[in-house]
N, C-alpha and C. Protein backbone atom coordinates (compact mmCIF):
# COMPACT_ATOMS: atom_id res chain seq x y z
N UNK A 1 83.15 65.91 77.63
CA UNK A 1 83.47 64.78 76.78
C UNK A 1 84.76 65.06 76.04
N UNK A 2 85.49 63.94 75.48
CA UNK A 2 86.76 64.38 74.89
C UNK A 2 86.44 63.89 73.76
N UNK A 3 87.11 64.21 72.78
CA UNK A 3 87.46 63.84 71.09
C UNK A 3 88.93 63.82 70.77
N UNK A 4 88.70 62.41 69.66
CA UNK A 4 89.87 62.03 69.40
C UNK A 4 90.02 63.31 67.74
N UNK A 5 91.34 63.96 67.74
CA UNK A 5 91.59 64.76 67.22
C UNK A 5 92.38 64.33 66.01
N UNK A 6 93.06 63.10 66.27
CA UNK A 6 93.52 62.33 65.22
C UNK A 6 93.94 61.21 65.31
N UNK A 7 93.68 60.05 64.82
CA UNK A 7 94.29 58.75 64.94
C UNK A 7 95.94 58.13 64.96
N UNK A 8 96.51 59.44 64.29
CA UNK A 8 98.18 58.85 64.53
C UNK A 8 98.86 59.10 65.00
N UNK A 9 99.31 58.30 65.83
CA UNK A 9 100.29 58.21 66.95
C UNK A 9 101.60 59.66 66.56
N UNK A 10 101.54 60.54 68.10
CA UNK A 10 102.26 61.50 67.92
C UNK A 10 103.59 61.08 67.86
N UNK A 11 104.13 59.76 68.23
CA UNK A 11 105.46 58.85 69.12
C UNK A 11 105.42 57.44 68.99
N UNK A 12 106.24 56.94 68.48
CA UNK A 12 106.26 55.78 68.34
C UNK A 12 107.04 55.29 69.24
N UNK A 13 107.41 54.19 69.33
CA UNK A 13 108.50 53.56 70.88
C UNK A 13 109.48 53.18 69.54
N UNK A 14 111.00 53.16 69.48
CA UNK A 14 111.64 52.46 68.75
C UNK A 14 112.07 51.24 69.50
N UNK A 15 113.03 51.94 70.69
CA UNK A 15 113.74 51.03 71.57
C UNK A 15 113.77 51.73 72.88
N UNK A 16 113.58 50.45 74.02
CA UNK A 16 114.08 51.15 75.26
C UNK A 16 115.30 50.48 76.20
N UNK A 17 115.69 51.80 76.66
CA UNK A 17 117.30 51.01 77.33
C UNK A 17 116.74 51.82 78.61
N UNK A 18 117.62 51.12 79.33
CA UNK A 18 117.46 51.60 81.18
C UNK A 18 118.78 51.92 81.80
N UNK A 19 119.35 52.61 82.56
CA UNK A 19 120.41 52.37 83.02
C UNK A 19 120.11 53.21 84.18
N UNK A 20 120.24 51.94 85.50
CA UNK A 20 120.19 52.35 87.05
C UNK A 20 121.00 53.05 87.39
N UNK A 21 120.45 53.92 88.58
CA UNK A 21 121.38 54.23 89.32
C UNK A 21 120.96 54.31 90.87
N UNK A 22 121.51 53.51 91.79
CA UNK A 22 120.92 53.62 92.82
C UNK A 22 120.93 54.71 93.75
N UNK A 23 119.94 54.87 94.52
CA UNK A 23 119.50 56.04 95.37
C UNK A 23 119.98 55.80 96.58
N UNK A 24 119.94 56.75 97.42
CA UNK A 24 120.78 57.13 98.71
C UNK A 24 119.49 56.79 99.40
N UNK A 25 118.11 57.50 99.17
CA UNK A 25 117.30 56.83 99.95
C UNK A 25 116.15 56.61 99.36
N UNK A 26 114.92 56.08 100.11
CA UNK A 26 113.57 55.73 99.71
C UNK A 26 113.53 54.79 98.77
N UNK A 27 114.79 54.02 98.34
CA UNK A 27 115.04 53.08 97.72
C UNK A 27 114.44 53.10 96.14
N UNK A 28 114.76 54.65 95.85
CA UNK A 28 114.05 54.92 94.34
C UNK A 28 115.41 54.82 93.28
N UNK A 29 115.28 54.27 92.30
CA UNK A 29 116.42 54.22 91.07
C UNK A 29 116.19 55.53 90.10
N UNK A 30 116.97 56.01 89.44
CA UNK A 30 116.80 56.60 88.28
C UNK A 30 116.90 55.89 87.34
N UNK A 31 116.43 55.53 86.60
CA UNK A 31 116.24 55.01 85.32
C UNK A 31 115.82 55.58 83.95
N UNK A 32 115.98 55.36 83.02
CA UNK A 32 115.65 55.62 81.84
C UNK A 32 116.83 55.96 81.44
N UNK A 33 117.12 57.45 80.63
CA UNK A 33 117.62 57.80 79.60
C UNK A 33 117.59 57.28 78.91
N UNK A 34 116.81 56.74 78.36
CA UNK A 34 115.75 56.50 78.53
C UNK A 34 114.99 55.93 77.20
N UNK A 35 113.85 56.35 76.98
CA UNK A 35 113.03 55.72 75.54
C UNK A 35 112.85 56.47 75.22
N UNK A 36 113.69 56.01 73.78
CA UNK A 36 113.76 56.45 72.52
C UNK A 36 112.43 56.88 71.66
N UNK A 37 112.36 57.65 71.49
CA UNK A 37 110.66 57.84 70.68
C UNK A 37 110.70 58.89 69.74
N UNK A 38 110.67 57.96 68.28
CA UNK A 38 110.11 58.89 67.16
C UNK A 38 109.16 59.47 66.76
N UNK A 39 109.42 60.77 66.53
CA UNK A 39 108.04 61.72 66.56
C UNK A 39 108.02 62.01 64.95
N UNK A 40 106.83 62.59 64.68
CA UNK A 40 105.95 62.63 63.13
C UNK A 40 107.20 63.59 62.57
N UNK A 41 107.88 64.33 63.59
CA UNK A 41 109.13 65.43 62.98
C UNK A 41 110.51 64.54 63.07
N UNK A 42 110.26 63.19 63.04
CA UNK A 42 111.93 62.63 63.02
C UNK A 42 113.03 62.52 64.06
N UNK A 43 112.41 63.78 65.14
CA UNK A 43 113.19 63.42 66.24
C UNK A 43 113.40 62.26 66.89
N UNK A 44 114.26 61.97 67.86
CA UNK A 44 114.69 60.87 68.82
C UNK A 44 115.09 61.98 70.46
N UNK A 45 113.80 61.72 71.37
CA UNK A 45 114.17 62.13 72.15
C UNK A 45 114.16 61.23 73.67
N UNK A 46 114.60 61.50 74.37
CA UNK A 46 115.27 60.69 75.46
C UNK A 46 114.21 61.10 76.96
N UNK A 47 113.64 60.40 77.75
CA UNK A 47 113.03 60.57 78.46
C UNK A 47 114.22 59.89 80.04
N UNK A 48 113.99 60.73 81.36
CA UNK A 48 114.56 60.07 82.69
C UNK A 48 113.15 59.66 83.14
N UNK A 49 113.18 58.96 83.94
CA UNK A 49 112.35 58.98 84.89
C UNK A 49 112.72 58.29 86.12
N UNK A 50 111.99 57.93 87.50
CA UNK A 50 112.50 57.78 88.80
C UNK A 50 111.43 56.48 89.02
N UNK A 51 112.58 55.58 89.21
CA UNK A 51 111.94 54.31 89.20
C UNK A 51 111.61 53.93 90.48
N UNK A 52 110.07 53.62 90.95
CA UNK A 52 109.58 54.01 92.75
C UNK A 52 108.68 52.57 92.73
N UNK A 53 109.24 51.98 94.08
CA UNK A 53 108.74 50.42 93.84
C UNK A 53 106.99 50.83 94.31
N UNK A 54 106.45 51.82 94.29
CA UNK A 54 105.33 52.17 95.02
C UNK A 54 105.08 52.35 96.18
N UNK A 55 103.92 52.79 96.87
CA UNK A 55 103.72 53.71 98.12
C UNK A 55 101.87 53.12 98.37
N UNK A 56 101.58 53.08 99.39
CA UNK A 56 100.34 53.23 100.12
C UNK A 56 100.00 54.66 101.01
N UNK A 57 99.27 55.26 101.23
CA UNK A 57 98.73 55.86 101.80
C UNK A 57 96.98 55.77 102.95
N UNK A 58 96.74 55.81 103.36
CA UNK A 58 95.78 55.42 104.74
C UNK A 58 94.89 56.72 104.67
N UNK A 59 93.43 57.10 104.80
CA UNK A 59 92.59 57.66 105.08
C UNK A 59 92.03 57.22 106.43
N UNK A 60 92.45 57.39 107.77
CA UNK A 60 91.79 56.77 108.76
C UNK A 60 90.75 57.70 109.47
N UNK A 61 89.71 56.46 109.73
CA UNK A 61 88.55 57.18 110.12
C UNK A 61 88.34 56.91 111.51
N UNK A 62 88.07 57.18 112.82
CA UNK A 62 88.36 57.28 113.91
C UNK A 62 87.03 56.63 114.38
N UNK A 63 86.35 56.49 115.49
CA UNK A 63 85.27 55.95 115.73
C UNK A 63 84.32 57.08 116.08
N UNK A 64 84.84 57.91 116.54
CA UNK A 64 84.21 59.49 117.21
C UNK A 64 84.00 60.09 115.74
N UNK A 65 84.51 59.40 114.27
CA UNK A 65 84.50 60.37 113.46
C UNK A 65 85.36 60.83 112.66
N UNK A 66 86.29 61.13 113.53
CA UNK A 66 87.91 62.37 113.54
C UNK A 66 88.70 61.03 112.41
N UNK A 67 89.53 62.46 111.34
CA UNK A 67 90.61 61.81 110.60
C UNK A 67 91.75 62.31 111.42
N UNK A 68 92.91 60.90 111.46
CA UNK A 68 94.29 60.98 111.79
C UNK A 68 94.93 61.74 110.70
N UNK A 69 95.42 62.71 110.74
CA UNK A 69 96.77 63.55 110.26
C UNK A 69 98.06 63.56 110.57
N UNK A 70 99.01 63.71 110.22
CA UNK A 70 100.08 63.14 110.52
C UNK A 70 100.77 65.02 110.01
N UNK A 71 101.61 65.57 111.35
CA UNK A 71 102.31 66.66 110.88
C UNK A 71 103.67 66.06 110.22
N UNK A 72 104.20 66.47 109.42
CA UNK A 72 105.54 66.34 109.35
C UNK A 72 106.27 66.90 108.04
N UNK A 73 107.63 66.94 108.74
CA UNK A 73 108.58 68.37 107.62
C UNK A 73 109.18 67.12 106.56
N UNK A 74 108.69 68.06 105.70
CA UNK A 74 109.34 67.27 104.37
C UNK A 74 110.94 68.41 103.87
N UNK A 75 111.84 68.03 103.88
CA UNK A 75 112.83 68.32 103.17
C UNK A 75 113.03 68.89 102.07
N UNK A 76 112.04 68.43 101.18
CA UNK A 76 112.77 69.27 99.85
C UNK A 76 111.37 70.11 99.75
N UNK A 77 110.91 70.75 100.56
CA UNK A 77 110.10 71.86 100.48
C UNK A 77 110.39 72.93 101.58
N UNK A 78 111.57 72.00 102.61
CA UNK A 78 111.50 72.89 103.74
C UNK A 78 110.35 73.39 104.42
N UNK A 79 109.41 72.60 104.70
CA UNK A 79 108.09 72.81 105.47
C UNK A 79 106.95 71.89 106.09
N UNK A 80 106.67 71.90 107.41
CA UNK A 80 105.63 70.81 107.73
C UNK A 80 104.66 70.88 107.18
N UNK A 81 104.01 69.58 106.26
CA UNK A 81 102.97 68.94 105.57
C UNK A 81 102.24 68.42 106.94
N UNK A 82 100.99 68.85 106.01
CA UNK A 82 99.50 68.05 107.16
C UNK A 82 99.47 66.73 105.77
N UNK A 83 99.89 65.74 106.23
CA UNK A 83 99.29 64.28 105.57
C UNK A 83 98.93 63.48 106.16
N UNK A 84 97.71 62.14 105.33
CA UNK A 84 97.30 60.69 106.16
C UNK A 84 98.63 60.05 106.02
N UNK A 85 98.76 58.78 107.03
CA UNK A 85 99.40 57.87 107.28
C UNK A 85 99.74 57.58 105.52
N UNK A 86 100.96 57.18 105.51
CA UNK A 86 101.56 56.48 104.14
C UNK A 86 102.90 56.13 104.44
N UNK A 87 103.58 55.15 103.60
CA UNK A 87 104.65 54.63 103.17
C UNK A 87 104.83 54.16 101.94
N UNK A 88 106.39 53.53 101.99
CA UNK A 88 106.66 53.10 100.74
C UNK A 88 106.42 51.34 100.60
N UNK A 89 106.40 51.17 99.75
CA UNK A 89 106.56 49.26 99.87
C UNK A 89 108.05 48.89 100.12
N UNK A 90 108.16 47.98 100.75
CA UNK A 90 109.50 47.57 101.01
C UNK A 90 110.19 47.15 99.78
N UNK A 91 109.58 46.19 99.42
CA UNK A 91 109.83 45.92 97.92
C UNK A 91 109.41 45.84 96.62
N UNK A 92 109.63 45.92 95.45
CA UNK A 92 108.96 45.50 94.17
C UNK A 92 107.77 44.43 94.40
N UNK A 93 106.68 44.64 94.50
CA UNK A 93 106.13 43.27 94.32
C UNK A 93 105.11 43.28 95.43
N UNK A 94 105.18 44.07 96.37
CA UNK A 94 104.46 43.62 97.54
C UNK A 94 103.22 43.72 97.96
N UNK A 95 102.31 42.87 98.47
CA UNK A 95 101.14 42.63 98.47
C UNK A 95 100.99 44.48 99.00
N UNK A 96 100.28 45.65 98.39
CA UNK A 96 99.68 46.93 98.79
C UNK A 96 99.13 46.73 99.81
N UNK A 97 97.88 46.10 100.24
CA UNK A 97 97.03 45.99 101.28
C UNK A 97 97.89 45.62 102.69
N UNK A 98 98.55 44.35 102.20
CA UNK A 98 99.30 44.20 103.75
C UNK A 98 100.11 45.41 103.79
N UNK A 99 100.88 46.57 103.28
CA UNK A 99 101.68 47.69 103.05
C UNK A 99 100.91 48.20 103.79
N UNK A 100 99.74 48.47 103.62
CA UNK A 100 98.33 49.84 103.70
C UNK A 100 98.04 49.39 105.83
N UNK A 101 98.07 48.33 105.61
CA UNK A 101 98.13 47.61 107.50
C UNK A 101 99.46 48.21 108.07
N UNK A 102 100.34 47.21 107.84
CA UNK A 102 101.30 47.81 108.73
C UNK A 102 101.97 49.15 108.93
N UNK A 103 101.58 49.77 107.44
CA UNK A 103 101.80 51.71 107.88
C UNK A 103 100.69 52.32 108.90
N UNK A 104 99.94 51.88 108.65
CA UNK A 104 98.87 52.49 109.82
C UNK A 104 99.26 52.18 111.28
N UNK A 105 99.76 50.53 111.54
CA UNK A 105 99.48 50.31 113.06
C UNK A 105 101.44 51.18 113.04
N UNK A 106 101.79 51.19 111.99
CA UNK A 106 103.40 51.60 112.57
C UNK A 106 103.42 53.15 113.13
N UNK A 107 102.94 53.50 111.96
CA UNK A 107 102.51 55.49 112.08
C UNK A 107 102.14 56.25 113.47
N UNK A 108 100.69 54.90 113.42
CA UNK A 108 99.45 55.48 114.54
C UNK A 108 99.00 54.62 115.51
N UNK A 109 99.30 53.40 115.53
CA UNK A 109 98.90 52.45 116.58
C UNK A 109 98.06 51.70 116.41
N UNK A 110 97.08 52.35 115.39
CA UNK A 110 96.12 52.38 114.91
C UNK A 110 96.01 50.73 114.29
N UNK A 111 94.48 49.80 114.25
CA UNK A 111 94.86 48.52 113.16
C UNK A 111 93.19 49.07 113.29
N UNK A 112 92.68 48.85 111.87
CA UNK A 112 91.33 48.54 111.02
C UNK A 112 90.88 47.48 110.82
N UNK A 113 89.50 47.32 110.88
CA UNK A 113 88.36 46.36 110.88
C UNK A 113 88.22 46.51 109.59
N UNK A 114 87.70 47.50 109.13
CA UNK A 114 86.87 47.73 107.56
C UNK A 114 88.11 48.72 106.77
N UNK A 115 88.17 47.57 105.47
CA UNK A 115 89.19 48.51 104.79
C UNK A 115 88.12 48.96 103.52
N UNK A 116 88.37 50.05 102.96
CA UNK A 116 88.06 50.12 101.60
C UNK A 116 89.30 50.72 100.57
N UNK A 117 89.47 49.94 99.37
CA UNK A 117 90.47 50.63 98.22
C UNK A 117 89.83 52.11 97.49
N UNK A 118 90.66 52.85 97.61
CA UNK A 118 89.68 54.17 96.96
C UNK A 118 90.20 54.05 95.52
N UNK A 119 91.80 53.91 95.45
CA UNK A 119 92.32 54.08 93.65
C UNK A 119 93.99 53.93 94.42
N UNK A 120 94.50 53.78 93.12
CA UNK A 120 95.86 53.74 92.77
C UNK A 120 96.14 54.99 91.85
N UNK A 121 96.49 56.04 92.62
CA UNK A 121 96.88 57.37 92.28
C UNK A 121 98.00 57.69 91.12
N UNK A 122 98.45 57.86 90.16
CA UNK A 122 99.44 58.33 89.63
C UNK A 122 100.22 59.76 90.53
N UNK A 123 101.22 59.50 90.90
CA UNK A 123 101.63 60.84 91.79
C UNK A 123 102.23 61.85 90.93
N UNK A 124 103.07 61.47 90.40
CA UNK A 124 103.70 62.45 89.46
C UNK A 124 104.04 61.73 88.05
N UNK A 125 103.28 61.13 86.91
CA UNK A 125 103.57 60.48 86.00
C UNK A 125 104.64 60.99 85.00
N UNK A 126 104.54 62.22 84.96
CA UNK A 126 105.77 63.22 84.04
C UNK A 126 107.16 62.60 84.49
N UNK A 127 107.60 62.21 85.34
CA UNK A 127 109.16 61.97 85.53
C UNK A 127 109.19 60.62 86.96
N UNK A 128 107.66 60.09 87.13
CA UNK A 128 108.11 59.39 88.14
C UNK A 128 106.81 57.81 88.06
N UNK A 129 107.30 56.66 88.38
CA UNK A 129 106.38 55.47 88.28
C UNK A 129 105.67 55.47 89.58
N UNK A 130 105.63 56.03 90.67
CA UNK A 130 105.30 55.74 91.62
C UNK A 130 103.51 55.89 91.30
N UNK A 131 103.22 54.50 91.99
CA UNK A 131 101.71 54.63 92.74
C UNK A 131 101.37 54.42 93.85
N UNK A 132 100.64 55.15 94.01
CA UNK A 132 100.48 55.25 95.68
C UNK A 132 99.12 54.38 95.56
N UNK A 133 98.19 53.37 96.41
CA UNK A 133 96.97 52.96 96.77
C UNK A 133 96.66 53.80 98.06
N UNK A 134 95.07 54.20 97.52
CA UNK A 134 94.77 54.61 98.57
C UNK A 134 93.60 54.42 99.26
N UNK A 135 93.54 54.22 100.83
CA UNK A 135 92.54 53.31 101.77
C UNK A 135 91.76 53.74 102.50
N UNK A 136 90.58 53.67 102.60
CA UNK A 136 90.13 54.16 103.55
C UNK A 136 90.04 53.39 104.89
N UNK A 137 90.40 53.31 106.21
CA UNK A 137 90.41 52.71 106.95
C UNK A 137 89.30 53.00 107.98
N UNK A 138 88.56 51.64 108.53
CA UNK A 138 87.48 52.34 109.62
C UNK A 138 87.31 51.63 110.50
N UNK A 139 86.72 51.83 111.89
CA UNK A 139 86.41 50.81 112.62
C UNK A 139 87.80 50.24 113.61
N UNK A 140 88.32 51.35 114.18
CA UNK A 140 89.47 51.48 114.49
C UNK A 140 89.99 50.99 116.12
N UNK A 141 91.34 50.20 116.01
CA UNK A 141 91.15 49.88 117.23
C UNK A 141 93.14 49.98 117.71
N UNK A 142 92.81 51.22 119.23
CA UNK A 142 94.51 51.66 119.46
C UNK A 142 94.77 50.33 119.62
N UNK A 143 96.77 50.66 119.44
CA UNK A 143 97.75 49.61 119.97
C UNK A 143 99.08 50.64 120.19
N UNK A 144 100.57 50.54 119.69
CA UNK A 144 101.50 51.40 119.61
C UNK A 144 101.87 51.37 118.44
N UNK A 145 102.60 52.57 118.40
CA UNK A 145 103.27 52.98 117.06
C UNK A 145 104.72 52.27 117.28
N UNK A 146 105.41 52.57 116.33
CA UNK A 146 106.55 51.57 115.63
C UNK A 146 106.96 52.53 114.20
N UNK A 147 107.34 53.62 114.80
CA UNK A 147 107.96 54.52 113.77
C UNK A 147 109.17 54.29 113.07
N UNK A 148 109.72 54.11 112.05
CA UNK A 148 110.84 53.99 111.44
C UNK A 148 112.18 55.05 112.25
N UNK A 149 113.75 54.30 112.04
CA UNK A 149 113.70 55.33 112.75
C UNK A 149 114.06 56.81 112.43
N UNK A 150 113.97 56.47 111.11
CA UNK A 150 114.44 58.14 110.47
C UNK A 150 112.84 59.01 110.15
N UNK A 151 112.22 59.08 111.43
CA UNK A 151 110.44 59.40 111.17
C UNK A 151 110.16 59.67 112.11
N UNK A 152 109.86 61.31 111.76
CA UNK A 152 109.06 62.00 112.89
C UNK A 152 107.86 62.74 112.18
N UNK A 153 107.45 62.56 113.12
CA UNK A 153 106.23 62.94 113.27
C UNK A 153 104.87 63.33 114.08
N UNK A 154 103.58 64.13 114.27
CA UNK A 154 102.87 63.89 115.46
C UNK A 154 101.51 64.17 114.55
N UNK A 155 101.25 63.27 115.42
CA UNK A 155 99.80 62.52 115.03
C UNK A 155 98.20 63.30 115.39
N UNK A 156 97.86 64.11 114.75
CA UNK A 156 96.08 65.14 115.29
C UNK A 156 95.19 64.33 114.32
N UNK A 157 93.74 64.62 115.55
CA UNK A 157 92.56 64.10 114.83
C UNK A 157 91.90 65.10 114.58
N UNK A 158 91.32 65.34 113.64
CA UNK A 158 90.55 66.21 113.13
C UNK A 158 89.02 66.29 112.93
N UNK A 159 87.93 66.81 112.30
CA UNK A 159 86.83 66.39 112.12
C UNK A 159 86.92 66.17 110.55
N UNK A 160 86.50 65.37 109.65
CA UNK A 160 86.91 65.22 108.75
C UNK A 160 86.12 66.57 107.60
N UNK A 161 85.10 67.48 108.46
CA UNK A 161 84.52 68.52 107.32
C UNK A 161 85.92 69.72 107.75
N UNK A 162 86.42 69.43 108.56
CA UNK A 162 87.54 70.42 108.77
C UNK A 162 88.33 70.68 107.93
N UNK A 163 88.99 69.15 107.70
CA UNK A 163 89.66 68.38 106.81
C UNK A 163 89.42 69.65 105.47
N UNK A 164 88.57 68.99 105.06
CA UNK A 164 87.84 69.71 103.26
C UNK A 164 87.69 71.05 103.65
N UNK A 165 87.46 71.96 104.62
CA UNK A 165 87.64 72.78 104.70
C UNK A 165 89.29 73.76 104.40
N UNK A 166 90.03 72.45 104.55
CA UNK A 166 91.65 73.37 105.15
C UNK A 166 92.06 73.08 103.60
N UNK A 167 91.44 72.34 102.95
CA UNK A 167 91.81 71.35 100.83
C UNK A 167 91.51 72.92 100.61
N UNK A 168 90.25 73.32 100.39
CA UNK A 168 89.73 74.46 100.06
C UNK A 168 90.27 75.74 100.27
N UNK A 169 91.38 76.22 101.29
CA UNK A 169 91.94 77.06 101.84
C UNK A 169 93.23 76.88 101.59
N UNK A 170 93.45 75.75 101.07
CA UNK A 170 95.33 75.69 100.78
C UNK A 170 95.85 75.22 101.81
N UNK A 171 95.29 74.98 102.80
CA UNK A 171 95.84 74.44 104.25
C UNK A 171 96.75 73.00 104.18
N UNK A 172 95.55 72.30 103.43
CA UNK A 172 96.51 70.93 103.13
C UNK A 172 96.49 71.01 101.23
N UNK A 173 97.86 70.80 101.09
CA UNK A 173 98.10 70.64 99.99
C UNK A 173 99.44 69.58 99.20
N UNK A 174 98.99 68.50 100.29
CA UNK A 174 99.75 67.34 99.82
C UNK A 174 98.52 66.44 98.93
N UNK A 175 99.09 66.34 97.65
CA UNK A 175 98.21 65.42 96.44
C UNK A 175 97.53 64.30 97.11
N UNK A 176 98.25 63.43 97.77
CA UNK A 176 97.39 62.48 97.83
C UNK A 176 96.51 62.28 99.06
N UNK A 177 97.09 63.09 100.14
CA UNK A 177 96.38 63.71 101.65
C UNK A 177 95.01 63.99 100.76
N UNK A 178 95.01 65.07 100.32
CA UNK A 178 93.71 65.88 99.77
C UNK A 178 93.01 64.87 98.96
N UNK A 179 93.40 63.68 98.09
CA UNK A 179 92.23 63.56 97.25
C UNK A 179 91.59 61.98 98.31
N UNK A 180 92.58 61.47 98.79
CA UNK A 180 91.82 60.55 99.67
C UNK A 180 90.94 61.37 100.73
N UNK A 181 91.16 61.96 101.62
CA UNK A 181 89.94 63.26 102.40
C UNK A 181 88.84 63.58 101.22
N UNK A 182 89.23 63.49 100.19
CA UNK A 182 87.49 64.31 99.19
C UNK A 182 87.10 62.80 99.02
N UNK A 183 87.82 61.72 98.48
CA UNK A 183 86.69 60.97 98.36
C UNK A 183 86.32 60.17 99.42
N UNK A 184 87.12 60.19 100.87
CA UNK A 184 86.56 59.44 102.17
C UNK A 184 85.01 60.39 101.98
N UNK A 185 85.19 61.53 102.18
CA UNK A 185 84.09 62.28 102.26
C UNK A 185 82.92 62.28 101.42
N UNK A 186 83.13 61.97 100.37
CA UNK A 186 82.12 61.67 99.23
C UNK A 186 81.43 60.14 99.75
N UNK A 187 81.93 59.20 99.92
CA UNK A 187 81.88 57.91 100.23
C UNK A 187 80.90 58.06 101.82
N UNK A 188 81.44 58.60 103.17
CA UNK A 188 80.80 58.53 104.19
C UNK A 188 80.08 59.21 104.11
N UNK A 189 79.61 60.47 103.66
CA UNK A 189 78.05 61.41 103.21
C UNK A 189 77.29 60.74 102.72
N UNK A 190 77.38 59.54 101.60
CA UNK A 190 76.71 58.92 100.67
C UNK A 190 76.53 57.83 102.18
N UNK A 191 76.91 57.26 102.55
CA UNK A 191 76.52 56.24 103.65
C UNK A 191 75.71 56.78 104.85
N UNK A 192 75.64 57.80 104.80
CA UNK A 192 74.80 58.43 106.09
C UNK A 192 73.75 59.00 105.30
N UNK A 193 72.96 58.89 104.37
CA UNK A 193 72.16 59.31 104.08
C UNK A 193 71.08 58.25 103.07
């Protein structure tokens, strides 16, 4: 349980200013420098943050069972990530769910019968707006992929206790890969029993 430790606000908002700057890619702005916020000590300190029109991510569940994984090298870690299907929204504004469709059939070929919403993740709230939704997809039926073309990638099915096995081992340790796999898993245990 938590307790409130004191009622007054550590920060107040005075004023906020924005000033863009556009990005080279993923169509993220920098913004801020942000808001101004007076603290109980008088300061005025300045916050950045990375303005991200949002992201979907896909938990797909296979008919045999098996979750789709997606290998692929991320850049600013220099290393291939095991993640589910995801993208970004094209734009500010855009319906998530239709987002959460067409990354799947683009990724994996893949199109879903039964969707479920698991949550709208905070990814990194310290310096970034992005939310990711995340889906569980089931009831699955092939077509072709339609990869972007700066996107590679290759596509393994897994068993999904594998899955939670590799969370547990450090194997997969992309944030939002891992917490959609724990709660697909929480969710289809609870349905089979």
């Amino acid at each position: 349980t938590s307790q409130v430790i004191s009622n007054v606000p550590s920060a107040i908002l005075l004023s906020q200013f924005t000033t863009d700057y556009p990005a080279l890619l993923l169509g993220v702005n920098i913004g801020g420098t942000g808001t101004l916020i007076a603290s109980l000590a008088s300061l005025i300190t300045f916050r950045e943050y990375v303005k991200h029109n949002g992201a979907v991510a896909i938990m797909a569940v296979t008919n045999e069972g098996k979750i789709l994984i997606e290998e692929q090298f991320r850049y600013a870690h220099r290393r291939v990530f095991l993640e589910i299907p995801a993208g970004k929204l094209d734009h500010w504004g855009e319906d998530r769910f239709e987002c959460a469709k067409r990354e799947l059939k683009e990724e994996t070929g893949f199109s879903a019968e039964k969707w479920t919403h698991l949550m709208d993740m905070a990814t990194t709230p310290g310096f970034c707006s992005e939310l990711i939704s995340l889906y569980l997809a089931e009831n699955l039926t092939v077509g072709e992929t339609n990869f972007d073309d700066d996107e590679f990638l290759d596509l393994v099915s897994m068993p999904l206790k594998d899955a939670v096995s590799m969370i547990a081992r450090g194997e997969i340790s992309d944030g939002k890969t891992a917490l959609a796999i724990l709660m697909a898993d929480k969710i289809l245990n609870a349905e089979e029993k």
